[in-house]
Protein backbone atom coordinates (compact mmCIF):
# COMPACT_ATOMS: atom_id res chain seq x y z
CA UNK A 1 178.56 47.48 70.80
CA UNK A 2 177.37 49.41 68.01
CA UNK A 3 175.27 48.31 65.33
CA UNK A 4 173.21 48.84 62.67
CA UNK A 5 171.82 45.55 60.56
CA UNK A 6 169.73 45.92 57.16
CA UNK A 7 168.18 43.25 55.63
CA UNK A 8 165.03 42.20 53.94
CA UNK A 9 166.52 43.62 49.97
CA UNK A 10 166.47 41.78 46.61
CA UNK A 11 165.30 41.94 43.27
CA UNK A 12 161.59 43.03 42.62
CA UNK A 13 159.59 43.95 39.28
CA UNK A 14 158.28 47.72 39.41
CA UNK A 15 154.99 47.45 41.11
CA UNK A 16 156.24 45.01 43.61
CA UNK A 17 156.87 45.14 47.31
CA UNK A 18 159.41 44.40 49.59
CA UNK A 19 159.85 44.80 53.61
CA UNK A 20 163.45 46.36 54.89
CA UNK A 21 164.47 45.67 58.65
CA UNK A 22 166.98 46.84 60.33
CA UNK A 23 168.09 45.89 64.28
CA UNK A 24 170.08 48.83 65.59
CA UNK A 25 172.06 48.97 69.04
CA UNK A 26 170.36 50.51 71.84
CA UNK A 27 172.59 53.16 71.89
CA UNK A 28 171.55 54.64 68.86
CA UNK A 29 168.14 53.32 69.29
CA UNK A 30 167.14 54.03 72.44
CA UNK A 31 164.76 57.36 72.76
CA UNK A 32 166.01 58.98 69.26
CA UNK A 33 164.54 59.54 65.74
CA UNK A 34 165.66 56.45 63.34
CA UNK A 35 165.63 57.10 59.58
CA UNK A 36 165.98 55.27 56.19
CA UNK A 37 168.32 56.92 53.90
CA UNK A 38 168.76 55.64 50.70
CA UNK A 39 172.33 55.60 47.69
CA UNK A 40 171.42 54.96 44.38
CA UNK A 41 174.61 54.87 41.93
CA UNK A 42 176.30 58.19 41.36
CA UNK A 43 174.20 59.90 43.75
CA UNK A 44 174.41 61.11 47.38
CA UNK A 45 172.74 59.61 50.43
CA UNK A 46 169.31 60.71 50.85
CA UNK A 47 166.81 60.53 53.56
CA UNK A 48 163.58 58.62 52.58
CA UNK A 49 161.60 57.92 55.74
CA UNK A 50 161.63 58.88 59.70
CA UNK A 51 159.87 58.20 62.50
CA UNK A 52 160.23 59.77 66.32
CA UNK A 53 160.49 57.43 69.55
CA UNK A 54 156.41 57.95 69.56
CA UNK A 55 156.02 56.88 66.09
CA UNK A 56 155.59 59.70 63.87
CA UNK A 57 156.31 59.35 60.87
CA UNK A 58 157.49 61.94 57.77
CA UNK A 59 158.32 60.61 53.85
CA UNK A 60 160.26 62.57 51.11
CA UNK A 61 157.42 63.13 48.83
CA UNK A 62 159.27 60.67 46.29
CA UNK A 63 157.85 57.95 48.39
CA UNK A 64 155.10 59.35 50.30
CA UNK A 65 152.15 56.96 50.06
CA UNK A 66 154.31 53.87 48.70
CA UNK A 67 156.53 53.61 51.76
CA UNK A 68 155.66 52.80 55.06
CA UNK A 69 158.21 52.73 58.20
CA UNK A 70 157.43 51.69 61.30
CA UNK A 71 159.56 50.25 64.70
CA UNK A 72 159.54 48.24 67.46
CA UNK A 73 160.76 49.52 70.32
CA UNK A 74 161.70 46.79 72.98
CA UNK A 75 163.19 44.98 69.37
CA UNK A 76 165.36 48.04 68.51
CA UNK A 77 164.09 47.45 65.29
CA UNK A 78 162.81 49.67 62.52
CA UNK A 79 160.80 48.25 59.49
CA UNK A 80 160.66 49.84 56.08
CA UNK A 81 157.31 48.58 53.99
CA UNK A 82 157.70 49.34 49.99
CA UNK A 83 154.81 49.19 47.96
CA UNK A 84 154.22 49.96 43.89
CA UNK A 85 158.26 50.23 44.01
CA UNK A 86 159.34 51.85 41.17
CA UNK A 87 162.56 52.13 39.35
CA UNK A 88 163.57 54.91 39.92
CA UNK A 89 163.74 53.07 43.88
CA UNK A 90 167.11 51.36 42.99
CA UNK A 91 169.74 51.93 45.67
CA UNK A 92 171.49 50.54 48.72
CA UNK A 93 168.83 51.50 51.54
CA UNK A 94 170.24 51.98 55.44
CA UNK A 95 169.37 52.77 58.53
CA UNK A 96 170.13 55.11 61.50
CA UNK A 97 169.11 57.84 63.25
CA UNK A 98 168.26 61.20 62.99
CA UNK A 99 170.60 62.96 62.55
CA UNK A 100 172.53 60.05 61.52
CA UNK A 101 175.60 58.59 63.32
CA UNK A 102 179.12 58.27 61.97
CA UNK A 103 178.62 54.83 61.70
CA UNK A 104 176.52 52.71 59.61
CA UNK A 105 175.57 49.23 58.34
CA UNK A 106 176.45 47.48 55.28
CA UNK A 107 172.88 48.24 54.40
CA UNK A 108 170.95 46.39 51.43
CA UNK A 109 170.28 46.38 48.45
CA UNK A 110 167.02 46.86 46.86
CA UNK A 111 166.93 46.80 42.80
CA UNK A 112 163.44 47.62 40.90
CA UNK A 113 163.57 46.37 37.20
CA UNK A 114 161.03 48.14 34.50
């Protein structure tokens, strides 16, 4: 079965923090590249953070040194640590791999106010 399960959003003051997870299927999981990719209103899907199997990591420089992702293999899960969020961070923030699959989550919802 294929999945791909964001949580960990909500409402945060700019300078806040907030921790995304997301438990993905083995299938896309296992072995691959997992991403964040982020939609803010109006805009397209972007890619924010990625990581290899190994755990190397790469940031768009919009959130290099605020954002830190991480995973856990044997959990199939990858973690998404936010730090001096800004408001400009607004959007619905997913998960999957890279390059990403035709399906995703519902993802979640992360909203910055000023």
């Amino acid at each position: 079965q294929v999945q791909l399960v964001e949580s960990g959003g909500g409402l945060v003051q700019a300078g806040g923090s907030l921790r995304l997870s997301c438990v993905a299927s083995g299938t896309i999981f296992r072995y691959n590249p997992m991403a964040w990719y982020r939609q803010a209103p109006g805009k397209q899907r972007e890619l924010v953070a990625r990581i290899t199997w190994m755990g190397t990591t790469n940031y768009a420089d919009s959130v290099k040194g605020r954002f830190t992702m991480s995973r856990d293999n044997p959990r199939t899960t990858v973690y998404l640590q936010m730090n001096s969020l800004k408001p400009e961070d607004t959007a619905v923030y997913y998960c999957n791999r890279d390059p990403s699959t035709s399906f995703w989550g519902q993802g979640t919802q992360v909203t910055v106010s000023s």
